[in-house]
N, C-alpha and C. Protein backbone atom coordinates (compact mmCIF):
# COMPACT_ATOMS: atom_id res chain seq x y z
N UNK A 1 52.46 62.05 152.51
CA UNK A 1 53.76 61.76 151.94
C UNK A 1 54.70 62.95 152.17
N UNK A 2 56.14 62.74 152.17
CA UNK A 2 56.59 63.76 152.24
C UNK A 2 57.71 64.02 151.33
N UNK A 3 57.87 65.49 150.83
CA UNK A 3 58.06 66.21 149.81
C UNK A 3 60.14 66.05 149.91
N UNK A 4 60.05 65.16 148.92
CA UNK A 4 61.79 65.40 148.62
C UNK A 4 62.38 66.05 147.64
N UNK A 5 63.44 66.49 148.15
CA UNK A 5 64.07 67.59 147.17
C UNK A 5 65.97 66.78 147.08
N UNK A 6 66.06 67.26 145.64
CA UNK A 6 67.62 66.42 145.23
C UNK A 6 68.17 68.00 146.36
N UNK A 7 69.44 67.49 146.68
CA UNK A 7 70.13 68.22 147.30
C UNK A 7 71.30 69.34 146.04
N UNK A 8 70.88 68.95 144.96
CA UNK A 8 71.62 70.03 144.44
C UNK A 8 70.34 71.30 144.24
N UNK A 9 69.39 70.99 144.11
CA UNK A 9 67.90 71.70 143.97
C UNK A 9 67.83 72.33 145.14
N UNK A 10 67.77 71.60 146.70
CA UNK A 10 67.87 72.92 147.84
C UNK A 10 69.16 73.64 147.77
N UNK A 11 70.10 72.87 147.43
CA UNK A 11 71.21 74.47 147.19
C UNK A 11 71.13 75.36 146.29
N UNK A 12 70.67 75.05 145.11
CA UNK A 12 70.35 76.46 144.34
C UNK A 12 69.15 76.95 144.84
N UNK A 13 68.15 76.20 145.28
CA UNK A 13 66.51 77.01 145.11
C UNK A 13 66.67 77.00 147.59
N UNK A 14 67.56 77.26 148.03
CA UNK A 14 67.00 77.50 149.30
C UNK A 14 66.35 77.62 149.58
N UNK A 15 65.46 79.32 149.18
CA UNK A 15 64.61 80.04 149.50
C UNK A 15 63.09 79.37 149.36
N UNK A 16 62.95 78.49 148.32
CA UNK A 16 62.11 77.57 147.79
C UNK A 16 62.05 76.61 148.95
N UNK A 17 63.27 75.74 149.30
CA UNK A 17 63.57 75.13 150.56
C UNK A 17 62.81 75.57 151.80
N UNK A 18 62.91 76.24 151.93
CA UNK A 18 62.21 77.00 153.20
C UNK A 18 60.86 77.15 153.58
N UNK A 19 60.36 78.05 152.31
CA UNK A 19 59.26 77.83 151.97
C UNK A 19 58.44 76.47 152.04
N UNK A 20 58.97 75.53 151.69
CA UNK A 20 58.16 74.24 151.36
C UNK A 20 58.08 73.60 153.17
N UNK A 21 59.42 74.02 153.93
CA UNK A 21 59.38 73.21 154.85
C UNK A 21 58.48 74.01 156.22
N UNK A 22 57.84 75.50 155.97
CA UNK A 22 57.17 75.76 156.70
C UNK A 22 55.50 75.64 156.39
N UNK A 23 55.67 75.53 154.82
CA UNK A 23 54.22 74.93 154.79
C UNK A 23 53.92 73.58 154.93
N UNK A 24 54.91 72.82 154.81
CA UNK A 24 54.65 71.47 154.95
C UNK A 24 55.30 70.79 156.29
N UNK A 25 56.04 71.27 157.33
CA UNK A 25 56.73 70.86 158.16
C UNK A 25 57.83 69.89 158.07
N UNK A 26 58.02 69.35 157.40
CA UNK A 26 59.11 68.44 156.72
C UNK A 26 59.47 68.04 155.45
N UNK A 27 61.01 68.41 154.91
CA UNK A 27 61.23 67.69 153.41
C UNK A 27 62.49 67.01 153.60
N UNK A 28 62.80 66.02 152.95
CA UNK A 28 63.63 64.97 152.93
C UNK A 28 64.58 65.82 151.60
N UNK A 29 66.02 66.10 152.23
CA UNK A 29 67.33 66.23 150.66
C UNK A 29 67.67 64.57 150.81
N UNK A 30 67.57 64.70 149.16
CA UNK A 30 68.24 63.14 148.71
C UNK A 30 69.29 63.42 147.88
N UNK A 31 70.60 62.30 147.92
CA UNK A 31 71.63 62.25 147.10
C UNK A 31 71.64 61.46 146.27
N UNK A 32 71.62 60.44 145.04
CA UNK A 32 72.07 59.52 144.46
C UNK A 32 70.35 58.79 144.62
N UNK A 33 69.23 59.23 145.46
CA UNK A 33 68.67 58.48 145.48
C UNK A 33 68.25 57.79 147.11
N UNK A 34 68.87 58.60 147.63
CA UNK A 34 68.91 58.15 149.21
C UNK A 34 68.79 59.34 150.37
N UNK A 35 67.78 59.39 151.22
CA UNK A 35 67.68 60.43 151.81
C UNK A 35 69.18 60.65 152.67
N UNK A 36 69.45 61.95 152.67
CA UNK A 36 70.95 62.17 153.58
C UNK A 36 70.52 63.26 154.69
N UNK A 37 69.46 64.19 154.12
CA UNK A 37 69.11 64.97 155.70
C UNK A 37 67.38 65.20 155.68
N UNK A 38 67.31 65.48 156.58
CA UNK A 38 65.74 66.17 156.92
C UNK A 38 65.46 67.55 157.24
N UNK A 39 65.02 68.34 156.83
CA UNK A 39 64.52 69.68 157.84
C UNK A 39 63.50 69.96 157.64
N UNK A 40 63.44 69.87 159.30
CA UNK A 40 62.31 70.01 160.03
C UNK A 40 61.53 71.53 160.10
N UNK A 41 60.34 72.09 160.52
CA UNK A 41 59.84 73.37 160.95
C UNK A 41 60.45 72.93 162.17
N UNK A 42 60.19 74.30 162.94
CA UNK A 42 60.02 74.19 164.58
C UNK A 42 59.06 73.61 165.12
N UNK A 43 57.91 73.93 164.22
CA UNK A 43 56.75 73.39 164.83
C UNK A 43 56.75 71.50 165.30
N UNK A 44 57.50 71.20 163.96
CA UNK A 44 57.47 69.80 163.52
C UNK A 44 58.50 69.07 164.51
N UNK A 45 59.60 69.65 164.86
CA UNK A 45 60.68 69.63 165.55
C UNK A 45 60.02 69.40 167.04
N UNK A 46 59.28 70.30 167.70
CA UNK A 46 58.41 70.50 168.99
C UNK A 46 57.59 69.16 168.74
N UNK A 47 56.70 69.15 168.14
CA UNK A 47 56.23 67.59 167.86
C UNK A 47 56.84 65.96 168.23
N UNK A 48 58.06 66.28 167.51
CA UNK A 48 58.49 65.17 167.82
C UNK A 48 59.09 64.97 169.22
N UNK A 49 59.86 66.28 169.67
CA UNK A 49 60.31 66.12 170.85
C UNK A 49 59.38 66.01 171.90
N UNK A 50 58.05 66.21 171.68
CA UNK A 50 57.06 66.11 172.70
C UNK A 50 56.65 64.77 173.04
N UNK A 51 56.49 64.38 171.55
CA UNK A 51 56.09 63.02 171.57
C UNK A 51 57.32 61.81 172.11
N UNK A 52 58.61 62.05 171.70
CA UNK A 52 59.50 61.41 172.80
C UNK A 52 59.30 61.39 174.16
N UNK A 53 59.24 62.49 174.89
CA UNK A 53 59.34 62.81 176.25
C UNK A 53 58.30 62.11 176.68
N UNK A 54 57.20 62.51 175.65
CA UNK A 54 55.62 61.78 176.42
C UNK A 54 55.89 60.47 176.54
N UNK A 55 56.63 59.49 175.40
CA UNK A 55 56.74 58.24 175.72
C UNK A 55 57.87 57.45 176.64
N UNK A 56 58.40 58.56 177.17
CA UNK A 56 59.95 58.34 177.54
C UNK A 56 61.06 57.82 176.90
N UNK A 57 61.24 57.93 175.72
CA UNK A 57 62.47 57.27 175.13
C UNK A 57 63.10 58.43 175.46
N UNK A 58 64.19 57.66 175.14
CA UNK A 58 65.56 58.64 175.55
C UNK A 58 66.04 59.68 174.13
N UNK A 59 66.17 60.36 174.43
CA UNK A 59 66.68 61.26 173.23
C UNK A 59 68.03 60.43 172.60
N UNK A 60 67.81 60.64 171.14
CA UNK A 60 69.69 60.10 170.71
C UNK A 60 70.66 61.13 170.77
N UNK A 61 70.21 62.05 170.98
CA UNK A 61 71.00 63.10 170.71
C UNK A 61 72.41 63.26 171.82
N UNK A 62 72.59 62.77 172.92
CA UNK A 62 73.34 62.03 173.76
C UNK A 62 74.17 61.02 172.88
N UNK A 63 73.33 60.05 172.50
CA UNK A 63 74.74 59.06 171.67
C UNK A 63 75.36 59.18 170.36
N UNK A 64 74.89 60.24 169.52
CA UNK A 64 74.95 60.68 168.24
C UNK A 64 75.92 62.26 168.24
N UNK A 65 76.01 63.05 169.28
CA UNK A 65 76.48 64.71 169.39
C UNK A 65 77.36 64.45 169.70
N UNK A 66 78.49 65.39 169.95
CA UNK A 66 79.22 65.72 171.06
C UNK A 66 78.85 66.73 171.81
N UNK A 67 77.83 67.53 171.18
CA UNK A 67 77.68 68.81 172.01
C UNK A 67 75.96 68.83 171.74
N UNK A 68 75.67 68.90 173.22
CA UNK A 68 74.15 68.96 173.13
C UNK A 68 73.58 70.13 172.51
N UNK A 69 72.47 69.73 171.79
CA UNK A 69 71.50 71.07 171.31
C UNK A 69 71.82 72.34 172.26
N UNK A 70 71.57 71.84 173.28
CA UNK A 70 71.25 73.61 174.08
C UNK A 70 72.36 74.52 174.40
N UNK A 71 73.66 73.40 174.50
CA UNK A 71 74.53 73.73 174.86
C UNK A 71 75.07 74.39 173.32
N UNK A 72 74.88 74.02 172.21
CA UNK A 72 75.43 74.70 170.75
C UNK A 72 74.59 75.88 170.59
N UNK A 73 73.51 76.01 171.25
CA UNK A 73 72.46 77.27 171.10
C UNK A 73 73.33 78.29 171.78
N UNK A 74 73.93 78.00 172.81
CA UNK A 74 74.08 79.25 173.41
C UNK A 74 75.53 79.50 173.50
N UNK A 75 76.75 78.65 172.68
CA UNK A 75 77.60 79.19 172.26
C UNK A 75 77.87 79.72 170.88
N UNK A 76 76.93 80.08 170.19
CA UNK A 76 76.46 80.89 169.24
C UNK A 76 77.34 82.24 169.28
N UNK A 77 78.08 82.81 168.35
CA UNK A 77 78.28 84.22 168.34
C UNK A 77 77.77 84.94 168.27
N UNK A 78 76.92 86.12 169.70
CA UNK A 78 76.29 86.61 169.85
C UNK A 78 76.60 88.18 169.22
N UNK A 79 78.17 88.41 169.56
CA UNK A 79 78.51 89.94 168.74
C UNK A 79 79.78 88.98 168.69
N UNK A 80 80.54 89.86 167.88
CA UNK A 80 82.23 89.11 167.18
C UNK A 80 83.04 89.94 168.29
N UNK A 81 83.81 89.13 168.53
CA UNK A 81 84.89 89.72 169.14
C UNK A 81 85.85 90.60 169.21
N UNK A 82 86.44 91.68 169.72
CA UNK A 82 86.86 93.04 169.31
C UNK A 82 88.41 92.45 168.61
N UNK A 83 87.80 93.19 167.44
CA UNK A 83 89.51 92.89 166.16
C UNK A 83 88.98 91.72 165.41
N UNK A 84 87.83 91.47 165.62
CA UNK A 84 87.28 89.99 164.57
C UNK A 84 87.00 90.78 163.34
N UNK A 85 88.19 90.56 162.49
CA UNK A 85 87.57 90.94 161.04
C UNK A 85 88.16 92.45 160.45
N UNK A 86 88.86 92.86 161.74
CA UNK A 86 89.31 94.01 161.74
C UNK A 86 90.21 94.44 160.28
N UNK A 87 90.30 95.21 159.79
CA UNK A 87 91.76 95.24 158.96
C UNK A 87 91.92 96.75 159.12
């Protein structure tokens, strides 16, 4: 089964959050009663994407993004820009 947490509970208890989702690889935040997100481990994450590829479905992540995973990885702010924040 897997371990749900109300979403006002992972915003105060994060750290708790975290914890739970690397020992357990997945917890479901619920709102009102209804799951609204998932987070995943990496590990759990690698899993699934393996198991897609192996079966060939198509990723959704194409009809659901505008900006692919890899492509948001690596426009990441790597250092801030000179005068970012400056005063």
């Amino acid at each position: 089964m897997v371990k749900q947490v109300s979403a006002s509970d992972a915003k105060n208890n994060f750290g708790g959050l975290l914890d739970d989702v690397a020992a357990l690889g997945r917890v479901e935040i619920v709102k009102h009663g209804r799951p609204v997100a998932v987070v995943l481990s990496p590990r759990a994450l690698e899993e699934v994407v393996s198991a897609r590829a192996a079966s060939g479905e198509r990723s959704s992540w194409d009809e659901k993004h505008m900006i692919p995973p890899a492509s948001a990885r690596a426009a990441r702010m790597l250092k801030p820009a000179a005068g970012f924040d400056d005063e």
